[in-house]
C-alpha atoms as a PDB file:
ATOM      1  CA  UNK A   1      29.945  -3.196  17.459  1.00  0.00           C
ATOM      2  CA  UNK A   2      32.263  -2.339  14.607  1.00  0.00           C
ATOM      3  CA  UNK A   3      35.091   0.284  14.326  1.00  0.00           C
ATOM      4  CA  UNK A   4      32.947   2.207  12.574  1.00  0.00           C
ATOM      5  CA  UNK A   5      30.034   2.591  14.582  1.00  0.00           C
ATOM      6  CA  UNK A   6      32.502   3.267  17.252  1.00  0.00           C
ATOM      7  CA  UNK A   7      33.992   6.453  15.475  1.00  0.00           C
ATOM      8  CA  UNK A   8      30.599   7.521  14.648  1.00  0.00           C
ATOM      9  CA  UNK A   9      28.677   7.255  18.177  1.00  0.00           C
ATOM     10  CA  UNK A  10      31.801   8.053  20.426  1.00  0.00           C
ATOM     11  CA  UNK A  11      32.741  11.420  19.187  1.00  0.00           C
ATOM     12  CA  UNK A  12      33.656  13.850  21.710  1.00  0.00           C
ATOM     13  CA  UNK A  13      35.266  16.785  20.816  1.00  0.00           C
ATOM     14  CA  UNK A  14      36.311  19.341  24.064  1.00  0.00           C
ATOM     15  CA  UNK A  15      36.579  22.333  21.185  1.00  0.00           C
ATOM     16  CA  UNK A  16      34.331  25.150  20.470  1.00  0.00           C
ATOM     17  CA  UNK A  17      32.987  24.902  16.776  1.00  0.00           C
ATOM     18  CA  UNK A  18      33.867  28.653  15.684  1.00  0.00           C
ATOM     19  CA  UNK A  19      36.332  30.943  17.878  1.00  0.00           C
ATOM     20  CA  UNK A  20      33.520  33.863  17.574  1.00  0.00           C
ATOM     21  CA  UNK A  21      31.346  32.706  20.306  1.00  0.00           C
ATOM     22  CA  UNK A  22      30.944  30.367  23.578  1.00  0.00           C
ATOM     23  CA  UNK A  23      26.983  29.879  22.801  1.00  0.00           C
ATOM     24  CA  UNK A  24      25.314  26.469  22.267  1.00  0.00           C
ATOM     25  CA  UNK A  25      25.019  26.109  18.703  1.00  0.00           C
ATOM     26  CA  UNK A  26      24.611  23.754  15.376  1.00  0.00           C
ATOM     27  CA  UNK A  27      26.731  23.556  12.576  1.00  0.00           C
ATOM     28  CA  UNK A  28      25.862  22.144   9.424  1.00  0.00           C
ATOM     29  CA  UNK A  29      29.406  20.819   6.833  1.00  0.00           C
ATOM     30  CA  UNK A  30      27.782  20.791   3.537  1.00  0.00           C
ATOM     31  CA  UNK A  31      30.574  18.405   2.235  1.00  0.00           C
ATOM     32  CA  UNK A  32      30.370  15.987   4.835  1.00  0.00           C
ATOM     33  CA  UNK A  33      26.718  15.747   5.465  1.00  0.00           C
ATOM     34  CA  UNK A  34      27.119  16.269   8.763  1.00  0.00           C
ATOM     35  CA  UNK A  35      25.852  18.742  12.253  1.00  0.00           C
ATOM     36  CA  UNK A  36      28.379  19.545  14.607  1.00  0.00           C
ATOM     37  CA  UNK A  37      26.571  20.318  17.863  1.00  0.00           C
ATOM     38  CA  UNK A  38      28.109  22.500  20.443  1.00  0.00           C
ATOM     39  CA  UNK A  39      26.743  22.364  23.800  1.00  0.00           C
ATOM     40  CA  UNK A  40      27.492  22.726  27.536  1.00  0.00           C
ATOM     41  CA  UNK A  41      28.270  20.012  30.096  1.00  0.00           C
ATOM     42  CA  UNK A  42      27.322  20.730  33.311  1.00  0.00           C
ATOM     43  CA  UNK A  43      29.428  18.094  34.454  1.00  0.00           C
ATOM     44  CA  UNK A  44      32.514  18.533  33.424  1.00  0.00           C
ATOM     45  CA  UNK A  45      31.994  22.530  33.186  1.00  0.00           C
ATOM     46  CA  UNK A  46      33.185  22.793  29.561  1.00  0.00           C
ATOM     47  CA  UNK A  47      31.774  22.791  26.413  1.00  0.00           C
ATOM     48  CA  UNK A  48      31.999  19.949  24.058  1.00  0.00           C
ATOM     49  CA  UNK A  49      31.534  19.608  20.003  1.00  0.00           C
ATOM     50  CA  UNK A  50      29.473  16.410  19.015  1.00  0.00           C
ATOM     51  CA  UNK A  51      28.882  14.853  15.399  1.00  0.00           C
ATOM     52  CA  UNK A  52      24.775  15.054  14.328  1.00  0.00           C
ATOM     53  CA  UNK A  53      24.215  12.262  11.585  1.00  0.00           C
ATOM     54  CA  UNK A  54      21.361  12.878   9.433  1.00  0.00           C
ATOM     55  CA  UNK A  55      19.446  10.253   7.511  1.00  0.00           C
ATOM     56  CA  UNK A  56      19.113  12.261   4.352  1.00  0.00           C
ATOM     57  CA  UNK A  57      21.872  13.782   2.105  1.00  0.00           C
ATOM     58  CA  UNK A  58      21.647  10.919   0.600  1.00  0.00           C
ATOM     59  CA  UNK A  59      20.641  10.811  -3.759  1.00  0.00           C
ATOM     60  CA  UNK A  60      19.784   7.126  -3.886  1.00  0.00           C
ATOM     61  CA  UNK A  61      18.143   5.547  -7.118  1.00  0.00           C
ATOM     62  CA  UNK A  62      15.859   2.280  -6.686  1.00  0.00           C
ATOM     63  CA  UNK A  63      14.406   0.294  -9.434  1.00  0.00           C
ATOM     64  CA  UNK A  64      12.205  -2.387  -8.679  1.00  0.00           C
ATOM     65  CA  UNK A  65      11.438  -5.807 -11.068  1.00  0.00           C
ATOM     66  CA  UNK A  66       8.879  -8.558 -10.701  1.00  0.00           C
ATOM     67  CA  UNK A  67       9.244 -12.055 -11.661  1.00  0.00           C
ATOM     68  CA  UNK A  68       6.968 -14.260 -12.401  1.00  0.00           C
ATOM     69  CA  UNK A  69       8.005 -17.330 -10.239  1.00  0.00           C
ATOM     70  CA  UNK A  70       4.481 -19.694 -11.357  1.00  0.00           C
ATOM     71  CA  UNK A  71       4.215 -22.099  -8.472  1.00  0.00           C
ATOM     72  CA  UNK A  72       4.956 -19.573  -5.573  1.00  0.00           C
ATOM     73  CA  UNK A  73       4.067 -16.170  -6.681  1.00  0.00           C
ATOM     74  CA  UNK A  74       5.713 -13.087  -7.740  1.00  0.00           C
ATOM     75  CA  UNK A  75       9.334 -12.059  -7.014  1.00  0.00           C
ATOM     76  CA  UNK A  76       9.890  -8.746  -6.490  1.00  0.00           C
ATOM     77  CA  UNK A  77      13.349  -7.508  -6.882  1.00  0.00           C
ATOM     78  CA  UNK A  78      14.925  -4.184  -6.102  1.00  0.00           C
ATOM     79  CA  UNK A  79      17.943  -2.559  -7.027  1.00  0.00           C
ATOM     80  CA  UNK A  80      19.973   0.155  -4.686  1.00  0.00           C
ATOM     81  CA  UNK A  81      22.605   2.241  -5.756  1.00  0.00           C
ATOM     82  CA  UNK A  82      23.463   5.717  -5.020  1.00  0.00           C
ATOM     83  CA  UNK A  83      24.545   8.263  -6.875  1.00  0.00           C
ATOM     84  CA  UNK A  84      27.837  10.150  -6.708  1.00  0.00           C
ATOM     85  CA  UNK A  85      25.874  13.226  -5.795  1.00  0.00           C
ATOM     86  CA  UNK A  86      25.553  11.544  -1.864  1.00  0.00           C
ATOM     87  CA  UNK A  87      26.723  12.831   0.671  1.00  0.00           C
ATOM     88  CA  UNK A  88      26.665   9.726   2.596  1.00  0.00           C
ATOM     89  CA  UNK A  89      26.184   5.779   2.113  1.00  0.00           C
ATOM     90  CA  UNK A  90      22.661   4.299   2.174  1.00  0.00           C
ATOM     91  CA  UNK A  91      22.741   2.202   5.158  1.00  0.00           C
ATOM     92  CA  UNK A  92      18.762   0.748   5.407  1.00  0.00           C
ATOM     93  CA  UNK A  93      15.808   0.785   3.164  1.00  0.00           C
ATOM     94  CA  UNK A  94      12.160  -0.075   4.112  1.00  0.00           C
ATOM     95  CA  UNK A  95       9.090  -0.563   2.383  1.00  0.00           C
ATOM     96  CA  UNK A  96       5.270  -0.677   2.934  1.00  0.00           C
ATOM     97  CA  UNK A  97       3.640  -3.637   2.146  1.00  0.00           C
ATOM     98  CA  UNK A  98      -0.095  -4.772   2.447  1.00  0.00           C
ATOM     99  CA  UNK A  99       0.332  -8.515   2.043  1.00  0.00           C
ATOM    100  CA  UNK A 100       2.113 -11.496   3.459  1.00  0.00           C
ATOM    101  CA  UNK A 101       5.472 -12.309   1.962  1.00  0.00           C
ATOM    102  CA  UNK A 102       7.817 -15.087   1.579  1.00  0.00           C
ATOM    103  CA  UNK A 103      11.608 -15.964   1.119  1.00  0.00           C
ATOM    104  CA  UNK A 104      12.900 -12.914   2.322  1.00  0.00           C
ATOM    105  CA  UNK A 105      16.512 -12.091   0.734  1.00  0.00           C
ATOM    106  CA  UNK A 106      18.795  -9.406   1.415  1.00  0.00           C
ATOM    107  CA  UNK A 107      21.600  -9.154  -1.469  1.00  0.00           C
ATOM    108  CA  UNK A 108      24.775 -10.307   0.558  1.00  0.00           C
ATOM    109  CA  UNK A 109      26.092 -11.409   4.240  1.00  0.00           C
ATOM    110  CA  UNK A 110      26.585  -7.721   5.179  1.00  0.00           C
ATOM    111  CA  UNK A 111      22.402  -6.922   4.986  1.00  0.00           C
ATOM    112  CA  UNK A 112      19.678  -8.065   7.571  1.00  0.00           C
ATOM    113  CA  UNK A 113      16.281  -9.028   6.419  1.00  0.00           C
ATOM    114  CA  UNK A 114      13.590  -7.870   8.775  1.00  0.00           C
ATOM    115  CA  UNK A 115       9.638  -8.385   8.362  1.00  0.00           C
ATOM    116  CA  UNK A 116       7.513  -6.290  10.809  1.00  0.00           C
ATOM    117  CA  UNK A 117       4.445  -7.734   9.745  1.00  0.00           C
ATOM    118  CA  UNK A 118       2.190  -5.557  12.916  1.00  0.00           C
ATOM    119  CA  UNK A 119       3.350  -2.470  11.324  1.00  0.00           C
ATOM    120  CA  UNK A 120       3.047  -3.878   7.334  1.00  0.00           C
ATOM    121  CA  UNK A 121       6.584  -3.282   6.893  1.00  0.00           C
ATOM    122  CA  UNK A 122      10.136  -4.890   5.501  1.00  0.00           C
ATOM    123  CA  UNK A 123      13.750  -3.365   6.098  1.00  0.00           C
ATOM    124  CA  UNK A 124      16.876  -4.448   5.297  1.00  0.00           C
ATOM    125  CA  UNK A 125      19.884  -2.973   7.264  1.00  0.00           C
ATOM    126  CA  UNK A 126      24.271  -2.782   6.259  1.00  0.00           C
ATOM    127  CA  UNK A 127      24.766  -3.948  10.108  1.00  0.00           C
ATOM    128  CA  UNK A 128      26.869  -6.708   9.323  1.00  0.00           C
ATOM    129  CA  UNK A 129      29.595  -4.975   6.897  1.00  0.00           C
ATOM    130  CA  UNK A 130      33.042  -5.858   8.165  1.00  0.00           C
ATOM    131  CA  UNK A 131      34.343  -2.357   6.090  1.00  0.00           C
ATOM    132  CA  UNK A 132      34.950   0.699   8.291  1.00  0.00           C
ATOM    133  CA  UNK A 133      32.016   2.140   6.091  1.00  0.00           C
ATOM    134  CA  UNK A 134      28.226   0.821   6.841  1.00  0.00           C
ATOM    135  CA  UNK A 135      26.371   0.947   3.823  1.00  0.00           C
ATOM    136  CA  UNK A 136      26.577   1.506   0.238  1.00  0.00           C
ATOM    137  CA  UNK A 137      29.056   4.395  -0.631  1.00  0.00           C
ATOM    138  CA  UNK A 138      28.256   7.561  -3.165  1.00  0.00           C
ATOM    139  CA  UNK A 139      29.089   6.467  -6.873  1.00  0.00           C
ATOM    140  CA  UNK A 140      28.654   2.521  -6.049  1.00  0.00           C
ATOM    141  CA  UNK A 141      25.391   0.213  -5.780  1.00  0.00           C
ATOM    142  CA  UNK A 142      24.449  -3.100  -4.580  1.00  0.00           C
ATOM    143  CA  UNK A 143      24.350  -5.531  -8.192  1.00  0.00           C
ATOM    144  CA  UNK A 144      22.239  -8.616  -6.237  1.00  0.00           C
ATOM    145  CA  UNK A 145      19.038  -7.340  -5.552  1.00  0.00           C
ATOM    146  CA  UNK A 146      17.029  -7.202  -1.901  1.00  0.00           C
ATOM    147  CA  UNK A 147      14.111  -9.173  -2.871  1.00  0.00           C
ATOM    148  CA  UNK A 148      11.038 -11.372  -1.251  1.00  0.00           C
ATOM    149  CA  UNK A 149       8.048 -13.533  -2.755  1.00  0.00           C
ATOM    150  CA  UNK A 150       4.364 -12.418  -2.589  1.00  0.00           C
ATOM    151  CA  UNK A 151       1.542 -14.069  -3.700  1.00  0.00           C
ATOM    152  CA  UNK A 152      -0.137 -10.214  -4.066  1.00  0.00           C
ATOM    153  CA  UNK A 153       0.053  -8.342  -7.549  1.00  0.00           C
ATOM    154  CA  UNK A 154       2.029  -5.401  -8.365  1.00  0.00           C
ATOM    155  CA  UNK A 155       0.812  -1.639  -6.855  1.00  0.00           C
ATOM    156  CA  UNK A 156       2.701   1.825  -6.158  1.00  0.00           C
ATOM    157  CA  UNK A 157       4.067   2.107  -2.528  1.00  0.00           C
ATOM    158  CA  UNK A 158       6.758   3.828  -0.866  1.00  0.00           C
ATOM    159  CA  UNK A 159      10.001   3.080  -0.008  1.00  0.00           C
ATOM    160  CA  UNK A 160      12.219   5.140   2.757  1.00  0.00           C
ATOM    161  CA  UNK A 161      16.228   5.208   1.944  1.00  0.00           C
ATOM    162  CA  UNK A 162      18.554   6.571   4.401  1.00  0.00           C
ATOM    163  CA  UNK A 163      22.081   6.649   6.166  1.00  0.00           C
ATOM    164  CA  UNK A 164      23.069   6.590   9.317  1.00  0.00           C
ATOM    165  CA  UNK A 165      21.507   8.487  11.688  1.00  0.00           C
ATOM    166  CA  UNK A 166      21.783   9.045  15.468  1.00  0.00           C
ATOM    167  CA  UNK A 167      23.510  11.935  17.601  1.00  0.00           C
ATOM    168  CA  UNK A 168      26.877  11.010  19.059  1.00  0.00           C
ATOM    169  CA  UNK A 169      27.161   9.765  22.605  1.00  0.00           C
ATOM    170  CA  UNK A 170      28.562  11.329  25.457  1.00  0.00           C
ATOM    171  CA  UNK A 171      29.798  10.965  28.767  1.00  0.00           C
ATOM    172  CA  UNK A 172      27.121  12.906  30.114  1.00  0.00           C
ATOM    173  CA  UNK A 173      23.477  13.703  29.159  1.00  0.00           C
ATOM    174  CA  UNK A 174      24.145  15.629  25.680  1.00  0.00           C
ATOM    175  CA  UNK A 175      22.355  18.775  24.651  1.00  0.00           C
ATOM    176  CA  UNK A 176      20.073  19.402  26.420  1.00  0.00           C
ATOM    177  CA  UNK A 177      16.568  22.181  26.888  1.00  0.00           C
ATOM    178  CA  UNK A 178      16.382  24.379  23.454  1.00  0.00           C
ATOM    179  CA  UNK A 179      19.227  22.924  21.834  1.00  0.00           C
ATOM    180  CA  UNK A 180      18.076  19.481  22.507  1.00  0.00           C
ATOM    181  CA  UNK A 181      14.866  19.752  20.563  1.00  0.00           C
ATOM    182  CA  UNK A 182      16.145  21.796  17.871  1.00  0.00           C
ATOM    183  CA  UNK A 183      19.015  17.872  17.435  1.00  0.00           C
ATOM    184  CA  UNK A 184      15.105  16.292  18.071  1.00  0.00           C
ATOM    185  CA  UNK A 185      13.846  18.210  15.038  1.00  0.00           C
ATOM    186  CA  UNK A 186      16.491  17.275  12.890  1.00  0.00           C
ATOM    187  CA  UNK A 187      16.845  13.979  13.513  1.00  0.00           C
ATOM    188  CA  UNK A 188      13.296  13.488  13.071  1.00  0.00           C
ATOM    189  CA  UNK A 189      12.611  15.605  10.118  1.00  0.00           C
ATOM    190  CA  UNK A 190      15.783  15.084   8.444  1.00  0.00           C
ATOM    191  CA  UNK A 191      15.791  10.600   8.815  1.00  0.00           C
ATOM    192  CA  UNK A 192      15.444   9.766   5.869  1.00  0.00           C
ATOM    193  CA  UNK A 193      14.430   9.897   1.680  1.00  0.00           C
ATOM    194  CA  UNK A 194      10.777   8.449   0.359  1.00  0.00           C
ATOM    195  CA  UNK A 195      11.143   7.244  -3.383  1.00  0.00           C
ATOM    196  CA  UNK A 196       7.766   5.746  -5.160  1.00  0.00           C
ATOM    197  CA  UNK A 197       8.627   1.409  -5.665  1.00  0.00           C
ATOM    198  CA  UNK A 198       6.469  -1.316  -6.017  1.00  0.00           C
ATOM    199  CA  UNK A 199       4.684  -3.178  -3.433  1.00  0.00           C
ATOM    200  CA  UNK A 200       2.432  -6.271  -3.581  1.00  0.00           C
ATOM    201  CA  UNK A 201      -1.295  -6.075  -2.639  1.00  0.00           C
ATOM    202  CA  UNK A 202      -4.335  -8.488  -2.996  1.00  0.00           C
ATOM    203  CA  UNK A 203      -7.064  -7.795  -4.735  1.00  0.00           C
ATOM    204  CA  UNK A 204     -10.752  -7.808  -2.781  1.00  0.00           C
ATOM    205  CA  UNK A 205     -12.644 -10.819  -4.094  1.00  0.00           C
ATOM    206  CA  UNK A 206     -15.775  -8.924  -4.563  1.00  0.00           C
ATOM    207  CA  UNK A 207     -14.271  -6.379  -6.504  1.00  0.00           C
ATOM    208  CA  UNK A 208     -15.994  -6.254  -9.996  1.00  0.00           C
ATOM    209  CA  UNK A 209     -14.423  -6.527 -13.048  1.00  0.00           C
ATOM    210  CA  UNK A 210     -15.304  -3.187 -13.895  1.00  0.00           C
ATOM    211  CA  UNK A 211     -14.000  -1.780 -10.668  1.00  0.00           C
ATOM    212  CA  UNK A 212     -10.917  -3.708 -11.337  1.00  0.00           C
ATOM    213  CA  UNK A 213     -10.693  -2.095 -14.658  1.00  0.00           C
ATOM    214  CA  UNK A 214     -10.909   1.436 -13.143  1.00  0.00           C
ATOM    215  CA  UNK A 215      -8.408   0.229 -10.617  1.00  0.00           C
ATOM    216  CA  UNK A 216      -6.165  -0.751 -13.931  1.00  0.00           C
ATOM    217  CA  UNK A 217      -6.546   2.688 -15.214  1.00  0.00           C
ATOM    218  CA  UNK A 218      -5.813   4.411 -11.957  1.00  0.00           C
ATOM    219  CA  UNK A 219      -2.287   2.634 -12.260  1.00  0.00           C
ATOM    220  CA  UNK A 220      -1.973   3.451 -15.933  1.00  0.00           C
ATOM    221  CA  UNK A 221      -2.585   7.446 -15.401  1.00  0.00           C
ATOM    222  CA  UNK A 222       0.019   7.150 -12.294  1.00  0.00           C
ATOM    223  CA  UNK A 223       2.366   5.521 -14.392  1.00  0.00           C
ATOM    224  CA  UNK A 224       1.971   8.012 -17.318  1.00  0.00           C
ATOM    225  CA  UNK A 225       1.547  11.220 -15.094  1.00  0.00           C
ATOM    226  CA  UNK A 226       3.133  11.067 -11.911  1.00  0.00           C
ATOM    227  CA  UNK A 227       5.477   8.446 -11.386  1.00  0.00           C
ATOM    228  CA  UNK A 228       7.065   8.531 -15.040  1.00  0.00           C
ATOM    229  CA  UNK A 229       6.756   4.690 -15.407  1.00  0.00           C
ATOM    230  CA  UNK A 230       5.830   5.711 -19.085  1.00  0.00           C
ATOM    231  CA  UNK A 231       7.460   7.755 -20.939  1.00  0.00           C
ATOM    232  CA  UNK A 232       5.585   8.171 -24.318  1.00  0.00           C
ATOM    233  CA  UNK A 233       2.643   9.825 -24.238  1.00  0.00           C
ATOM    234  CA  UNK A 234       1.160   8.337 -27.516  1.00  0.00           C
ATOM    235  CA  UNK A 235       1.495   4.765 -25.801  1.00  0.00           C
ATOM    236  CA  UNK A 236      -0.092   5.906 -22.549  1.00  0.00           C
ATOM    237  CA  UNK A 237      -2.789   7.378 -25.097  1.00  0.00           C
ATOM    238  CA  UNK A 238      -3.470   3.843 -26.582  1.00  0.00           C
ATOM    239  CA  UNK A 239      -2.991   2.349 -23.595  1.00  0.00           C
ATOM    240  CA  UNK A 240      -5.888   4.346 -21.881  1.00  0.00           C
ATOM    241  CA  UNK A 241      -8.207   3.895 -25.217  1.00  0.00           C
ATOM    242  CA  UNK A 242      -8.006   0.243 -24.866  1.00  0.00           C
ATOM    243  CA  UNK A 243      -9.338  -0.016 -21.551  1.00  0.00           C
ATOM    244  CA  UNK A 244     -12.091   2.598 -22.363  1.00  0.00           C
ATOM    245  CA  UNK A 245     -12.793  -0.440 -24.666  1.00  0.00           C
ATOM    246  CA  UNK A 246     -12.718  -3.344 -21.842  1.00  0.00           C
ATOM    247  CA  UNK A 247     -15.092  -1.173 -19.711  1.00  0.00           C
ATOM    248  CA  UNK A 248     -17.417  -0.155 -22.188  1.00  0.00           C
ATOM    249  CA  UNK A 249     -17.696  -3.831 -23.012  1.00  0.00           C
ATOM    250  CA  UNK A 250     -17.836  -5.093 -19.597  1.00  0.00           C
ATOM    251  CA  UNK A 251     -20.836  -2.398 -19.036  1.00  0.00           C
ATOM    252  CA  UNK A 252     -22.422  -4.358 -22.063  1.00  0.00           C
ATOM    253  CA  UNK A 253     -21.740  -7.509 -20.427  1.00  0.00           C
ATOM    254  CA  UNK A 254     -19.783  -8.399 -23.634  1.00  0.00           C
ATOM    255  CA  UNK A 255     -17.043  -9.865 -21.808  1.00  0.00           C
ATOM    256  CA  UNK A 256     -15.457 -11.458 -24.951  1.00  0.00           C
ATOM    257  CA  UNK A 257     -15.324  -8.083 -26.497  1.00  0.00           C
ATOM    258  CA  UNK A 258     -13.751  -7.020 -23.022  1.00  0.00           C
ATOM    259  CA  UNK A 259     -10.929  -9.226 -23.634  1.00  0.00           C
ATOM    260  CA  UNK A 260      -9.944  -8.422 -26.749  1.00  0.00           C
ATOM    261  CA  UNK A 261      -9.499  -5.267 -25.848  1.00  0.00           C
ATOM    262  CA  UNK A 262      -7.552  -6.733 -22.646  1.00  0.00           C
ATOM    263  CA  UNK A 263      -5.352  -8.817 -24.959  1.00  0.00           C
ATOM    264  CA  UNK A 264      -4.654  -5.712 -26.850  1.00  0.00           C
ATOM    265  CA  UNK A 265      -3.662  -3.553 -23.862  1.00  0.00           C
ATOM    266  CA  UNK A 266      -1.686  -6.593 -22.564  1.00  0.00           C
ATOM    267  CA  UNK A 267       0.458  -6.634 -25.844  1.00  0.00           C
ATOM    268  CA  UNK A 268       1.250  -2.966 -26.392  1.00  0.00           C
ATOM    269  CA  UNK A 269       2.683  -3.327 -22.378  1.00  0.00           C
ATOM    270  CA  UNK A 270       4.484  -6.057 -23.759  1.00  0.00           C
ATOM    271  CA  UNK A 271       6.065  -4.309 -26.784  1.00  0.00           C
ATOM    272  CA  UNK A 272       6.969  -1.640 -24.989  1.00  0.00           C
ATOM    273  CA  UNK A 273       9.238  -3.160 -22.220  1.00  0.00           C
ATOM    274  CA  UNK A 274      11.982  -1.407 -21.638  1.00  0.00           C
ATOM    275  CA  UNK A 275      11.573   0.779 -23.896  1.00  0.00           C
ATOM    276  CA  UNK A 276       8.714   3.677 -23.066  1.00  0.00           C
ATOM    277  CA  UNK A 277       8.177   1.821 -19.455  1.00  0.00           C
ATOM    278  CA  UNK A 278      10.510   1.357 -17.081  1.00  0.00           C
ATOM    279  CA  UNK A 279      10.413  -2.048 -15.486  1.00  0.00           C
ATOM    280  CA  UNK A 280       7.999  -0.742 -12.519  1.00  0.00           C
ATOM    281  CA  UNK A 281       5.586   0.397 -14.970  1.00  0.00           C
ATOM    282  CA  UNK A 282       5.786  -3.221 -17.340  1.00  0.00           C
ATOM    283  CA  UNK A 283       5.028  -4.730 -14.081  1.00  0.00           C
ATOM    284  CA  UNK A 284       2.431  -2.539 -12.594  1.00  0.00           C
ATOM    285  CA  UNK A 285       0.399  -2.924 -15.818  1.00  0.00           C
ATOM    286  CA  UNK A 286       1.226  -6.246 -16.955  1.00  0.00           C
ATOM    287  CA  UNK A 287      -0.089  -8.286 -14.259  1.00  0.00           C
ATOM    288  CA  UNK A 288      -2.494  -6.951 -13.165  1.00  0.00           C
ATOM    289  CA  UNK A 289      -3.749  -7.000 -16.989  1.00  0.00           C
ATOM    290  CA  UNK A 290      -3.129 -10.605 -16.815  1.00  0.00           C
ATOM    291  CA  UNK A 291      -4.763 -10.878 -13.431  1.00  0.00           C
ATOM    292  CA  UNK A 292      -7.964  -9.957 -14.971  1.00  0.00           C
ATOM    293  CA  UNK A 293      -7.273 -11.162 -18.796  1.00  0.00           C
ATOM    294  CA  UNK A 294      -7.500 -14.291 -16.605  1.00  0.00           C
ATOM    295  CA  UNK A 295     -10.966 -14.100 -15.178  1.00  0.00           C
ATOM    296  CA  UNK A 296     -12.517 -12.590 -18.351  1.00  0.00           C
ATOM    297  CA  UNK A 297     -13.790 -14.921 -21.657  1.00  0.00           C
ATOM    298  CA  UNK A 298     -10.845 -16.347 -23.818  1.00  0.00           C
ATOM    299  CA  UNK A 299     -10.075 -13.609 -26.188  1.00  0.00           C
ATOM    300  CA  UNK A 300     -10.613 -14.448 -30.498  1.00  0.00           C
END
């Protein structure tokens, strides 16, 4: 396939791992990021030292951005780089979605773009780089972002960042009873990072408006408390008082009152763009505001 993916898979060492023993055994090399597995061939009658990738000494960082494109949607943007800290590059990311997207981008020639829409899901892949590296090395990012259109507002979802994985190939079976499920294991638990993004979803058309607000301040306490999408706690303090206001209103059936307060809520998100929220948490709470300043009695 590639040089690279050559030296990676094809690996085969006839060496023991440490001169203190002729056991089947796993090595981790902290500065590489890598398992060295030592095992027996019973074909050849010797033992040989393959390389274990793992998915996850990786430290990536992912910001995500929505655009507002009018006649098609939203455009949701995101932004891969990884940190010097890595281990290893970031070869694939993957996210779960809950709505059908469109105009599927991956930032250059070397990415795929793939859209498992059976199991909700999009991943783009480095398969194409033409570098003996696949992926984004530690200390450098990707500056065009990976990006699709959704007609579907903004929500928290995960995202799954990781290098590449597999166990090197052999000339025989590989590892293979004990030792075998303990390369299982790691490979398995060890694939990849999750990291909180955005995602689009669709809001039920019999949801209320005053289910919708709740829904609204569900994302606003995430935001504030557990995804740090707002960083001042006085703003997430107004923020929260205002849509106290657009429910109590709503529960009134004052639904001009309701969008006041909206407006207000809307315009503190506004003024505080890039500055106390990070660009997931302007866009979490922005349009969705908007989705339901929309539906509500013009504000005075």
């Amino acid at each position: 396939m590639k040089s690279v993916l050559i030296s990676l898979l094809f690996i085969l060492i006839p060496t023991f791992l440490t001169a203190q023993t002729d056991s089947e055994i796993i090595i981790y090399d902290g500065q590489k990021g890598v398992y060295y597995v030592k095992y027996w061939s019973n074909i050849d009658t010797m033992f040989y030292t393959i390389p274990l990738f793992p998915g996850n000494k990786i430290d990536p960082k992912l910001r995500a951005k929505v655009i507002n494109t009018d006649s098609t949607g939203l455009r949701f943007e995101y932004y891969l780089s990884n940190s010097s800290s890595s281990l290893r590059e970031l070869f694939k990311i993957e996210l779960s979605i809950d709505t059908r997207i469109s105009d599927l981008k991956a930032p250059n020639r070397e990415w795929s773009s793939q859209y498992q829409k059976g199991i909700r899901s999009i991943k783009w892949a480095n398969i194409y780089s033409q570098s003996e590296v696949l992926g984004i090395l530690p200390g450098h990012e990707v500056r065009e972002p990976f990006s699709f259109t959704s007609t579907g507002l903004p929500i928290p979802t995960l995202s799954s960042i990781a290098s590449y994985s597999a166990l090197g190939n052999t000339r025989d079976s590989g590892p293979t009873g004990k030792l075998r499920a303990k390369v299982d294991s790691i490979l398995i638990n060890e694939s990849h990072i999750i990291l909180p993004t955005l995602g689009p979803w669709l809001p039920d058309s019999s949801l209320s408006f005053i289910d919708f607000t709740d829904t609204l301040e569900t994302f606003r306490f995430r935001s504030c408390e557990e995804l740090d999408w707002a960083t001042d706690a006085g703003v997430c303090g107004e923020l929260q008082d205002y849509l106290s206001e657009v429910k109590t209103a709503l529960e009134m059936e004052d639904s001009l009152s309701a969008a006041n307060a909206l407006a207000e809520f809307i315009a503190l998100v506004e003024a505080e763009k890039d500055a106390s929220l990070t660009s997931e948490g302007y866009a979490l709470l922005y349009f969705n505001a908007e989705y339901l300043a929309d539906r509500l009695t013009k504000p005075k």
